[in-house]
Protein backbone atom coordinates (compact mmCIF):
# COMPACT_ATOMS: atom_id res chain seq x y z
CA UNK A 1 0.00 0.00 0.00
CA UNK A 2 1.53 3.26 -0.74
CA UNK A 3 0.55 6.34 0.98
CA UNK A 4 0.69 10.08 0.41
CA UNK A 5 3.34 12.17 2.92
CA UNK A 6 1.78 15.49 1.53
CA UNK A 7 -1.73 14.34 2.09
CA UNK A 8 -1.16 13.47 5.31
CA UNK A 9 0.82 16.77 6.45
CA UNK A 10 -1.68 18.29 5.04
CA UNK A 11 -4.75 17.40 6.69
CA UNK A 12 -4.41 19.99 9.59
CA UNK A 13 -3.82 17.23 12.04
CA UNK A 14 -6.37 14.53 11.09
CA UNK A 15 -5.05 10.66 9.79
CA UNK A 16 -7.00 8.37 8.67
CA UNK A 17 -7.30 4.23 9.50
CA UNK A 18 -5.36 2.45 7.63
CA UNK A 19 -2.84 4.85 6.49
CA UNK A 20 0.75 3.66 5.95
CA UNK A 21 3.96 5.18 6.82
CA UNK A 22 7.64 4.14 8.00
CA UNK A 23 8.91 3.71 11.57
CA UNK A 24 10.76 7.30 10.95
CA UNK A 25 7.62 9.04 9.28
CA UNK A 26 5.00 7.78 12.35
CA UNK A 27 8.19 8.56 15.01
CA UNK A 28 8.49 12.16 12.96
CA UNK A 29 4.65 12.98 12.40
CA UNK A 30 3.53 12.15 15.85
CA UNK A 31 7.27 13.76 17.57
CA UNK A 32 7.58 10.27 19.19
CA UNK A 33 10.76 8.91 21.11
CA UNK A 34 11.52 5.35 20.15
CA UNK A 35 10.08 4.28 23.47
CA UNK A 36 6.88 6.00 22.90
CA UNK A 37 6.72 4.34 19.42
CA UNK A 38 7.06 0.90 20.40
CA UNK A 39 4.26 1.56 22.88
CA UNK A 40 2.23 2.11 19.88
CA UNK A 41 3.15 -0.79 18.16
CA UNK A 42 2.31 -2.62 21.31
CA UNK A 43 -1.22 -1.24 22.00
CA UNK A 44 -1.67 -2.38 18.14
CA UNK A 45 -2.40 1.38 17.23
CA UNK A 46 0.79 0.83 14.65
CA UNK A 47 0.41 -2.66 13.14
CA UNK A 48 3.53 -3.72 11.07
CA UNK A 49 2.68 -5.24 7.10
CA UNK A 50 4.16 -8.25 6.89
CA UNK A 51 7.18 -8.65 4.65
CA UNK A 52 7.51 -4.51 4.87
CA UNK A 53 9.43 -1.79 7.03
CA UNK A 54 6.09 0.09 7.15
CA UNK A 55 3.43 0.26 10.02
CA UNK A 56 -0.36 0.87 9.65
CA UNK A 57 -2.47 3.10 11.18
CA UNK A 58 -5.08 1.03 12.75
CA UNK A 59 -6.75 2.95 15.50
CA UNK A 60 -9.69 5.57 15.12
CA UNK A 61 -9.82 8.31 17.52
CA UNK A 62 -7.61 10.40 19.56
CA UNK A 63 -3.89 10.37 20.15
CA UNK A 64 -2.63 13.20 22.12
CA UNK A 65 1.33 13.78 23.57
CA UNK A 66 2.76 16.80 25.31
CA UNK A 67 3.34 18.58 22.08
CA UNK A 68 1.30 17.34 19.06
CA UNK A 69 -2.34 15.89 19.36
CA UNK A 70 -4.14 13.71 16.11
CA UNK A 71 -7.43 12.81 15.34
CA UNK A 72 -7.84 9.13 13.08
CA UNK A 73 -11.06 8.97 11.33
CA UNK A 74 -12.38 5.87 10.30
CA UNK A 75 -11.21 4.40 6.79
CA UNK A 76 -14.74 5.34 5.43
CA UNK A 77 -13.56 9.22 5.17
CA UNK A 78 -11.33 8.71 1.94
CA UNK A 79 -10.05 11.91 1.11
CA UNK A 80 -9.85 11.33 -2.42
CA UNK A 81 -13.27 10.94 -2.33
CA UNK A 82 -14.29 14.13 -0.49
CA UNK A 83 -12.53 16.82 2.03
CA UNK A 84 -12.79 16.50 5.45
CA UNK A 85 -13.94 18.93 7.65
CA UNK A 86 -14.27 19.57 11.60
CA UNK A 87 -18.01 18.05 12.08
CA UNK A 88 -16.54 14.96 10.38
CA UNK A 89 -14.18 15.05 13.96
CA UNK A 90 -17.25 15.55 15.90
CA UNK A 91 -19.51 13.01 14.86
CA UNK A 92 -16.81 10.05 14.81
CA UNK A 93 -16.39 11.29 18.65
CA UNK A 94 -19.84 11.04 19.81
CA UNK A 95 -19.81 7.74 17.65
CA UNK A 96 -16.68 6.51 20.07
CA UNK A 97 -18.34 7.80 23.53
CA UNK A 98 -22.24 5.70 22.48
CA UNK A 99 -19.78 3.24 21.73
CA UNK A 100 -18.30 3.62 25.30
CA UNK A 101 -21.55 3.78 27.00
CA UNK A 102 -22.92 1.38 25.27
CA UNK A 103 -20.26 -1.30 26.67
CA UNK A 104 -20.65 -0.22 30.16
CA UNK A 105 -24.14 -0.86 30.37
CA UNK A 106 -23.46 -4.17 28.98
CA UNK A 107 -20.90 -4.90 31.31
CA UNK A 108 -23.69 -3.88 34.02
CA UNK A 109 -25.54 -6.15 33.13
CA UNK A 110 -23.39 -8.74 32.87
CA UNK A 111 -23.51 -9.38 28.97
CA UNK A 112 -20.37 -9.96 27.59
CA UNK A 113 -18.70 -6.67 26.40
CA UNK A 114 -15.11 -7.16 24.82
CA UNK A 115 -12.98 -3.85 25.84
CA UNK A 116 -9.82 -5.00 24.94
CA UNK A 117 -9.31 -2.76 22.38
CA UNK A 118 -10.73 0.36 23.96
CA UNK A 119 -8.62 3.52 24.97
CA UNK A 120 -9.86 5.78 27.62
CA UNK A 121 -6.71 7.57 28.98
CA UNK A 122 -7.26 10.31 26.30
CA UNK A 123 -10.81 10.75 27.41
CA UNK A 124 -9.25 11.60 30.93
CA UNK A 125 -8.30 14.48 29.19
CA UNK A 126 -11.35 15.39 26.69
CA UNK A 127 -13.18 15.46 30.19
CA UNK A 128 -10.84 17.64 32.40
CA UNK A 129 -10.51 20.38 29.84
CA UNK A 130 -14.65 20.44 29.05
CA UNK A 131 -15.18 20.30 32.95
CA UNK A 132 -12.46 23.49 33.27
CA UNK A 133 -13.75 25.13 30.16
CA UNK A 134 -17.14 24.91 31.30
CA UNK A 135 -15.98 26.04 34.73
CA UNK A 136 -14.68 29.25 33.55
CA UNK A 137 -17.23 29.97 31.10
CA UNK A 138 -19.62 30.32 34.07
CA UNK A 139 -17.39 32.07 36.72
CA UNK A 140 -14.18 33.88 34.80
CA UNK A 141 -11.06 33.23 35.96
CA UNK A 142 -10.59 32.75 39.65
CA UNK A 143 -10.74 35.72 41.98
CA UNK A 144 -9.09 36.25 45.36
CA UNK A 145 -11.26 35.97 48.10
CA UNK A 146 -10.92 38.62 51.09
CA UNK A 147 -12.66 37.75 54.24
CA UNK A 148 -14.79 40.55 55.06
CA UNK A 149 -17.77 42.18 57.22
CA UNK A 150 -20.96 42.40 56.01
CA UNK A 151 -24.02 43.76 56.94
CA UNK A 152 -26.26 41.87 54.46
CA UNK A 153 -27.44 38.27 55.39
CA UNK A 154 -27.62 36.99 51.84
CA UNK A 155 -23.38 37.58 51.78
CA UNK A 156 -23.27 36.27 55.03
CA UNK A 157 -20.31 33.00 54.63
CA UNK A 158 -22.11 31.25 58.16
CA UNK A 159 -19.22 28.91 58.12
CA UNK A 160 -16.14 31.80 58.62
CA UNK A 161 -18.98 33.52 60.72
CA UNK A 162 -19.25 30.14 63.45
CA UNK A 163 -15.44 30.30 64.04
CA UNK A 164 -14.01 34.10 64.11
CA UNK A 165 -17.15 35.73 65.83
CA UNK A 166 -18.32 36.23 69.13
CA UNK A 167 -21.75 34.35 69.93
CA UNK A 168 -24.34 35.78 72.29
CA UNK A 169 -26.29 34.15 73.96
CA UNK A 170 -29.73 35.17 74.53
CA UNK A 171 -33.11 34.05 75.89
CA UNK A 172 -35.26 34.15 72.37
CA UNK A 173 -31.78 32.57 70.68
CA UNK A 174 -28.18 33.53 69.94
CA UNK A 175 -26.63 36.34 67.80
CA UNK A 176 -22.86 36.88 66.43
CA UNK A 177 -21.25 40.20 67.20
CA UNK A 178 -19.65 40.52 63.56
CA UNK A 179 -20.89 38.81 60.55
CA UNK A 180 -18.60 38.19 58.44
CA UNK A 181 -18.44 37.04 54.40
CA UNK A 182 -16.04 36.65 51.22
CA UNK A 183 -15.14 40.06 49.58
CA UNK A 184 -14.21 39.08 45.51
CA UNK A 185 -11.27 41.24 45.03
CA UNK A 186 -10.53 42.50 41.66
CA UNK A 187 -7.27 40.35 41.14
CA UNK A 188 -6.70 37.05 40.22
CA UNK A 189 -5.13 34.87 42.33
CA UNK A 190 -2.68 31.67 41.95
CA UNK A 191 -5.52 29.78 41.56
CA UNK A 192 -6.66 31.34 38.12
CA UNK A 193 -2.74 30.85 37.22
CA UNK A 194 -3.40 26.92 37.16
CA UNK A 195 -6.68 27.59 35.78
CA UNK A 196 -5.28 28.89 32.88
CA UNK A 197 -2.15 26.85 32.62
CA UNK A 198 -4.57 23.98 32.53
CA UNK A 199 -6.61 25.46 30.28
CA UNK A 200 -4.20 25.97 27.49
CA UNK A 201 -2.13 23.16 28.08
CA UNK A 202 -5.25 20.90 27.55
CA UNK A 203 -6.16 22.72 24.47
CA UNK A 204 -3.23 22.19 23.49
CA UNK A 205 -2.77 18.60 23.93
CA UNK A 206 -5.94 18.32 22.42
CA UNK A 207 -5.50 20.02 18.94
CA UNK A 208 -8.03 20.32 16.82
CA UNK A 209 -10.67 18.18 18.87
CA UNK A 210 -10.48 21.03 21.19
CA UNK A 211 -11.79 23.49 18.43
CA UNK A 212 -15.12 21.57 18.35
CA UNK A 213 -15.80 23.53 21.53
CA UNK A 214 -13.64 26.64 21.21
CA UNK A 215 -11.85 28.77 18.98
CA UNK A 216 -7.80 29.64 20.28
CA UNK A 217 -9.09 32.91 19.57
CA UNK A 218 -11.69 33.00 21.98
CA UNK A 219 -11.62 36.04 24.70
CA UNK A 220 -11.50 33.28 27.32
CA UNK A 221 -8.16 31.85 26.13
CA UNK A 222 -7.05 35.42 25.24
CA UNK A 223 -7.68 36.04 29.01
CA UNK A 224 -5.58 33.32 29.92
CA UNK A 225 -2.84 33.84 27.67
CA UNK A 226 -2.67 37.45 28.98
CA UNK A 227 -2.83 36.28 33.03
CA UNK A 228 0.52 33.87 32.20
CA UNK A 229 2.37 36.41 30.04
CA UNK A 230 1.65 39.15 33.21
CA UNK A 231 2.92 36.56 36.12
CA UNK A 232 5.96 35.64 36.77
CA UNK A 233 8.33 32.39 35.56
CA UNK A 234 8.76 31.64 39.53
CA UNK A 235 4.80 31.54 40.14
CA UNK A 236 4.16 29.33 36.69
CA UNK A 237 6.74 26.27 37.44
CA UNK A 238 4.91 23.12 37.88
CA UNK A 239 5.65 22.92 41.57
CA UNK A 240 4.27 26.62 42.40
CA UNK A 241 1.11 25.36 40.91
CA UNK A 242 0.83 22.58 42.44
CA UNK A 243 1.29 24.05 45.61
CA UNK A 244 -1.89 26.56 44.73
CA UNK A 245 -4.23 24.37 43.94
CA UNK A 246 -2.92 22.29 46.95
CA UNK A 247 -3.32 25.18 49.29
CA UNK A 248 -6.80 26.18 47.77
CA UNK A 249 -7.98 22.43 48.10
CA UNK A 250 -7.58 22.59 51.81
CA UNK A 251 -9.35 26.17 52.39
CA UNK A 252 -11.90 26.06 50.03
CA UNK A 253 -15.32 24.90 51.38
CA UNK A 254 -17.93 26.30 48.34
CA UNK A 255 -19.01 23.56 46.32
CA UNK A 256 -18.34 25.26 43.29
CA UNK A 257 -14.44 25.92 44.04
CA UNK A 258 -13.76 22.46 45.05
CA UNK A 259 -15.74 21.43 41.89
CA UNK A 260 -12.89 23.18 39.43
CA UNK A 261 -10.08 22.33 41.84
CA UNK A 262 -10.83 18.49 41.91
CA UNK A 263 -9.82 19.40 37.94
CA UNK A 264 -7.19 20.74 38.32
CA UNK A 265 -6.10 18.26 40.75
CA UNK A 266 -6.57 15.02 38.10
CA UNK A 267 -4.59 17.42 35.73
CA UNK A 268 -1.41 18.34 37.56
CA UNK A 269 -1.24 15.05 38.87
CA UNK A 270 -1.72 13.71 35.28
CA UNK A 271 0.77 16.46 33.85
CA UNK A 272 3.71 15.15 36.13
CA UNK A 273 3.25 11.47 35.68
CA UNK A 274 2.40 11.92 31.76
CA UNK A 275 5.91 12.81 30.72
CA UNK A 276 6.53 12.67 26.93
CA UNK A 277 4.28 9.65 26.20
CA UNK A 278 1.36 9.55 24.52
CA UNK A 279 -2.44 8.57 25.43
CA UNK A 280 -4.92 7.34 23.85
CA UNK A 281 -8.97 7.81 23.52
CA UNK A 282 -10.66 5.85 20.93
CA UNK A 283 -10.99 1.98 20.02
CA UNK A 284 -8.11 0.09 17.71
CA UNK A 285 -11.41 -2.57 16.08
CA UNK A 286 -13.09 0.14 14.29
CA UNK A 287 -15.46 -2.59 13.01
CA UNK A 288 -16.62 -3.61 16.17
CA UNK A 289 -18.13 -0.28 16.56
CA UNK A 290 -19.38 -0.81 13.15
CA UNK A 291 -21.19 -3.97 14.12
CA UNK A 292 -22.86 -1.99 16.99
CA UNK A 293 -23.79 1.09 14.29
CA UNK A 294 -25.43 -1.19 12.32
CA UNK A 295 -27.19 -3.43 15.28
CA UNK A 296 -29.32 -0.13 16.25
CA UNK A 297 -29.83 1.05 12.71
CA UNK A 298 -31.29 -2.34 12.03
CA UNK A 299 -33.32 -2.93 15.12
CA UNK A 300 -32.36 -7.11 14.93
CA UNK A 301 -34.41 -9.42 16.90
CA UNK A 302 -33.72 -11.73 19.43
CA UNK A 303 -33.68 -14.26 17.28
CA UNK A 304 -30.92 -17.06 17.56
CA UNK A 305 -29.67 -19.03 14.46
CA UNK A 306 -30.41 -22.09 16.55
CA UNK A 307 -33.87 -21.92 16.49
CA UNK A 308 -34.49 -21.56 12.73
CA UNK A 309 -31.11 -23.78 11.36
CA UNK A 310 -28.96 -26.75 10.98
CA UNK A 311 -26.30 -26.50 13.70
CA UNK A 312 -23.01 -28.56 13.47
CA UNK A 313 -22.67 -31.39 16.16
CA UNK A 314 -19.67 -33.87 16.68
CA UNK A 315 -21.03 -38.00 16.29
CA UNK A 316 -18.67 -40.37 17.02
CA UNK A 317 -19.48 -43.50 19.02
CA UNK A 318 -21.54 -43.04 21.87
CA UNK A 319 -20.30 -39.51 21.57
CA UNK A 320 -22.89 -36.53 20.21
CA UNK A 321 -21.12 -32.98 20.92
CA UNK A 322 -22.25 -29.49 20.01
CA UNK A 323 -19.97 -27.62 18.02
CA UNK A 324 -21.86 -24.45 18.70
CA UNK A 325 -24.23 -22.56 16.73
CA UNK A 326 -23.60 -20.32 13.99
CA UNK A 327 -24.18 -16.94 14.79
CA UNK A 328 -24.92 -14.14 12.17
CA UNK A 329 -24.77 -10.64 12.80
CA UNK A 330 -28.29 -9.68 12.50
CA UNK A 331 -31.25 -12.07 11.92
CA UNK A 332 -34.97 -10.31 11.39
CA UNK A 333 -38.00 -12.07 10.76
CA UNK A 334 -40.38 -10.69 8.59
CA UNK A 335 -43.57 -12.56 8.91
CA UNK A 336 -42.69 -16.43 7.67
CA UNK A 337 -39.43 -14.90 6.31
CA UNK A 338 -36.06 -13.98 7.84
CA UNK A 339 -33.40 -11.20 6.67
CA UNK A 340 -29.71 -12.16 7.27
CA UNK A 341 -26.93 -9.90 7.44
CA UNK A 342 -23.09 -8.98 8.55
CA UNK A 343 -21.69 -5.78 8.89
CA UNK A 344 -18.66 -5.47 7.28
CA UNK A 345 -15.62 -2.87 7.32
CA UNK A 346 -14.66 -2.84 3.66
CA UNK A 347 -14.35 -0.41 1.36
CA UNK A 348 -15.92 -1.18 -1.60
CA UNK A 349 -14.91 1.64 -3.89
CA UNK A 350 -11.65 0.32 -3.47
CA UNK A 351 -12.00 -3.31 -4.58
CA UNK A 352 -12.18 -4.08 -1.02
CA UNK A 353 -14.71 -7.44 -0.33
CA UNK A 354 -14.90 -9.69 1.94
CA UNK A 355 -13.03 -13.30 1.58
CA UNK A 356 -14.09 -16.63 0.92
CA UNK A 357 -13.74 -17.83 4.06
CA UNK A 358 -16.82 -15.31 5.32
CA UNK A 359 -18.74 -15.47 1.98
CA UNK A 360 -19.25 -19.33 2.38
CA UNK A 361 -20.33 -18.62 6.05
CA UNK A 362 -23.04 -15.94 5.12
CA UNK A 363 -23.87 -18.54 2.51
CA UNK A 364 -24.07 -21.43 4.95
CA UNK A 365 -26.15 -19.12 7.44
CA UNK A 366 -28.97 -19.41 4.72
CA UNK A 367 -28.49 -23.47 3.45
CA UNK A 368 -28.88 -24.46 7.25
CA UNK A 369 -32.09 -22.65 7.63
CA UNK A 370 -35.09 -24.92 7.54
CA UNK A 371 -37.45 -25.09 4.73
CA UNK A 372 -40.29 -23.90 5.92
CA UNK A 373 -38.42 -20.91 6.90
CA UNK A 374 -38.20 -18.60 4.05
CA UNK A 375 -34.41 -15.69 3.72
CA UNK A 376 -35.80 -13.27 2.20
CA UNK A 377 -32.53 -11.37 2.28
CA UNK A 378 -29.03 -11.87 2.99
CA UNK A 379 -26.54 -9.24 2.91
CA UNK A 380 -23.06 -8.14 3.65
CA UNK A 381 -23.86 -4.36 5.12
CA UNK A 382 -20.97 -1.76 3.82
CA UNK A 383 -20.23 2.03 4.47
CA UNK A 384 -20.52 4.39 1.91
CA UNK A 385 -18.55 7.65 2.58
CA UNK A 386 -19.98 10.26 0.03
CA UNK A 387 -22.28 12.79 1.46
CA UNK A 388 -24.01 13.13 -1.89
CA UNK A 389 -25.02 9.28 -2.34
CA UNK A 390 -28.48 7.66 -1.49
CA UNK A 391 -29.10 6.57 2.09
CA UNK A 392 -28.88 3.46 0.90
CA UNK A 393 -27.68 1.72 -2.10
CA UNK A 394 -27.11 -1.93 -3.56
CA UNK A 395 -24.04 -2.19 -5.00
CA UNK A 396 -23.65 -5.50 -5.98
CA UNK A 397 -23.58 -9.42 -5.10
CA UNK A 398 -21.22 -12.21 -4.85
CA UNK A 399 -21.80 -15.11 -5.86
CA UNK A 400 -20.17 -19.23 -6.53
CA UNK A 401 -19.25 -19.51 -9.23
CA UNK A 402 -17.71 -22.73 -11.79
CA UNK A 403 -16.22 -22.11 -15.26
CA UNK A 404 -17.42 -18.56 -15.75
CA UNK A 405 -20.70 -19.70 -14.96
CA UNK A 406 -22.67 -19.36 -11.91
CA UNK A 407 -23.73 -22.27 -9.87
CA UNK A 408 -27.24 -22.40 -9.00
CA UNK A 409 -26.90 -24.76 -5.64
CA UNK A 410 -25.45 -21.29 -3.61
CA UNK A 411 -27.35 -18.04 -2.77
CA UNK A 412 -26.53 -14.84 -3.58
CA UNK A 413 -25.12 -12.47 -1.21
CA UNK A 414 -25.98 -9.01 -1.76
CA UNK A 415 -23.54 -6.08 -0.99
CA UNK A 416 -25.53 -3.08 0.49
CA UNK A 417 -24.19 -0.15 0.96
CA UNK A 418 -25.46 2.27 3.90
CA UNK A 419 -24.22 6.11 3.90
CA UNK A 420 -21.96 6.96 6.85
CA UNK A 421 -23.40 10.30 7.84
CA UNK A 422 -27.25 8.83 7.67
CA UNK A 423 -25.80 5.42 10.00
CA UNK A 424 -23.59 7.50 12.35
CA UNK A 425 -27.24 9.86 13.39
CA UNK A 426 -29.14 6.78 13.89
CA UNK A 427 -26.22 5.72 15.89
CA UNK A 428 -25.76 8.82 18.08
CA UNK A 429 -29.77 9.13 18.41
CA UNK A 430 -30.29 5.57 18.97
CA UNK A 431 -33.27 5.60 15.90
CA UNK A 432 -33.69 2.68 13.91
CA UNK A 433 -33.42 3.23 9.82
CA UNK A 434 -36.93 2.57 8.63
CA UNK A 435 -35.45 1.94 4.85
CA UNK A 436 -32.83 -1.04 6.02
CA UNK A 437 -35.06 -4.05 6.03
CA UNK A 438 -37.28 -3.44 2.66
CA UNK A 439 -33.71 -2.34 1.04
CA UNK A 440 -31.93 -5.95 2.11
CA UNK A 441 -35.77 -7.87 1.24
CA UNK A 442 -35.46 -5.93 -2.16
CA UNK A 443 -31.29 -6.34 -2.59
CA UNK A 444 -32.38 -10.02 -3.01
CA UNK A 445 -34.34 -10.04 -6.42
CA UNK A 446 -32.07 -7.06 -7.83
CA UNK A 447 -28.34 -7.79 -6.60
CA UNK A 448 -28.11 -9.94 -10.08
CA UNK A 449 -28.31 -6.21 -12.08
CA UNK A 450 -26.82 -3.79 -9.40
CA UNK A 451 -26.16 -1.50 -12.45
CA UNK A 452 -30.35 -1.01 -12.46
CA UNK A 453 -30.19 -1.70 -8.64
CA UNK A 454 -32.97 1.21 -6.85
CA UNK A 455 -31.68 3.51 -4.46
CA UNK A 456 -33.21 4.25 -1.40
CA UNK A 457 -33.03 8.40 -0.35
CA UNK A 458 -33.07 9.90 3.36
């Protein structure tokens, strides 16, 4: 596989799955120590092609160091095919987090969810700098409290009031000789220095996911950038901040101070043990999350192979032994009738099918069903990435074949493809797609002329 250096340096920080690069382009593009690389290869994020010196990208989502942060889309966004733009980054990351959430209530409830191949680290940070950004876009930057008396019982702080006043005691009740309560002073103190620091550095180590919420030109970074260049080198070091958010953590008793410095806590302690290395948010089995896409778009039933199908059994002697039952992706019944599908990762516009080893398993999902059960469709399910194609589309069918011609005794499998953008709503809405099941009933009688093949619109 050859890939483009100029594409990729071009793409304003985004990669996509599947591209291809040497051990000194990935260590060079991502600023990567050889330590941090073979991490990567490790975590399978870099996969080496056999009989090659180059590595694949095969991870989808973020990958953020000190220095340089990346975004891999999924394979589907082909850049030959069309440009990609910020939302693209926005809807692949709310595709990655249903993913997440997904899996957790799974695990809950004690289904079995595979997470091998998830990354969360880099969430860590997604969530510390939207918790501090969101922080700061509803109180500013941190002002220095002044204890102070008040006269007006709405200002009153009852807490600094129980231990520095006097308390009289009378017959109808007690009284306090001073009341006192928190002055904001107009200056910023050390607390809004690692407020900001954090602020930056996560938008930083972000990149461009960070833009999905806020511009680097914003007048809240501006403010930040202009309380760091003002203080000194002394009060900025790592260990002075610590120290402030340290000190504020054990003064601070309003809920909404402790909420921003429990941040900032989980993000110096993160920013001293990080180092150099990279993290991680995002899954490395793209097509897993596929699967799950198309599970909700398709609304299957709980419907088991075993109950409609021929299941393989071991007979030897006074032996009988299950082999286990096949199990398809997605199985629907439609009245007497059953649809049967598989999602698959492949690129089709690029020659890309699945192999004989899963085409005569889709097949065999359909020969083992019983005859009084009627398939009514049975379909490999493929992305399509242009935004300007039908919702959905049959693109083809593959089919046994002898001596050019083809043999009658195996079904057809259809090849159906479903638009990306239309598949990734349904997934982030959890909606079904109405048009799925007539469009894999209908792929049956027209996958042998997918040149006159209908399309079905949004």
């Amino acid at each position: 596989m050859r890939f483009d250096k100029a594409r990729m340096l071009s793409s304003s920080g985004t990669l996509v799955e599947g591209d291809v690069g040497s051990a000194r382009y990935w260590q060079d593009l991502l600023d990567l120590d050889a330590l941090s690389f073979s991490n990567l290869i490790a975590a399978n994020v870099l996969r080496k092609l056999p009989g090659t010196d180059h590595f694949r990208m095969d991870f989808v989502g973020l990958i953020s160091g000190q220095r340089k942060a990346f975004f891999a889309l999924p394979k589907v966004f082909d850049p030959a095919r069309r440009e990609i733009v910020k939302e693209d980054i926005g809807k692949v990351l709310r595709c990655i987090q249903h993913y997440e959430r997904r899996v957790a209530r799974r695990r809950q409830q004690n289904i079995g969810a595979d997470e091998s191949f998830l990354f969360s680290e880099g969430g860590t940070l997604l969530n510390l700098f939207l918790s501090i950004l969101g922080w700061t876009r509803d109180h500013g930057l941190h002002l220095e409290d002044q204890t102070a008396i008040v006269s007006d019982p709405a200002q009153v702080d009852w807490a600094e009031t129980f231990q520095r006043s006097l308390t009289l005691h009378f017959p109808t009740g007690i009284a306090f000789s001073t009341l006192y309560g928190r002055d904001h002073a107009n200056s910023h103190d050390k607390l809004a220095l690692a407020q900001a620091m954090a602020l930056i550095d996560l938008m930083q180590g972000l990149g461009m996911v960070s833009r999905l919420w806020i511009s680097e030109y914003d007048p809240i970074i501006e403010s930040c950038r202009e309380l760091l260049r003002q203080a000194s080198a002394e009060d900025t070091n790592l260990v002075s901040i610590r120290w402030a958010i340290q000190d504020a953590d054990l003064h601070a008793t309003r809920d909404h101070d402790r909420a921003l410095i429990s941040s900032l806590r989980q993000w110096i302690e993160g920013k001293t043990t990080r180092g150099n290395g990279l993290s991680f948010y995002g899954v490395n089995a793209f097509h897993v999350v596929w699967e799950d896409m198309c599970e909700v778009a398709l609304r299957s039933s709980q419907l088991s192979h075993g109950e409609i199908a021929s299941q393989p059994f071991f007979v030897g002697g006074s032996k009988r032994i299950s082999l286990g039952d096949q199990i398809p992706d997605f199985l629907v019944k439609r009245g007497n009738g059953v649809v049967i599908a598989d999602a698959k990762w492949y690129r089709v516009w690029r020659d890309e099918f699945p192999g004989s080893p899963d085409v005569i398993k889709q097949m065999m999902y359909e020969i083992s069903v019983a005859s009084e059960m009627a398939v009514v469709g049975n379909a490999f399910v493929v992305p399509i990435p242009d935004r300007e194609s039908a919702a959905l589309e049959i693109l083809g069918g593959i089919s046994m074949e002898g001596g050019g011609v083809t043999d009658e005794r195996f079904p057809l499998i259809s090849v159906v493809g479903v638009k990306w953008d239309v598949i990734a709503d349904c997934y982030i809405s959890g909606a079904a797609l109405p048009q799925m099941i007539p469009s894999l009933m209908l792929s049956r009688s027209t996958t042998a002329d997918a040149a006159t093949a209908p399309s079905f619109s949004e």
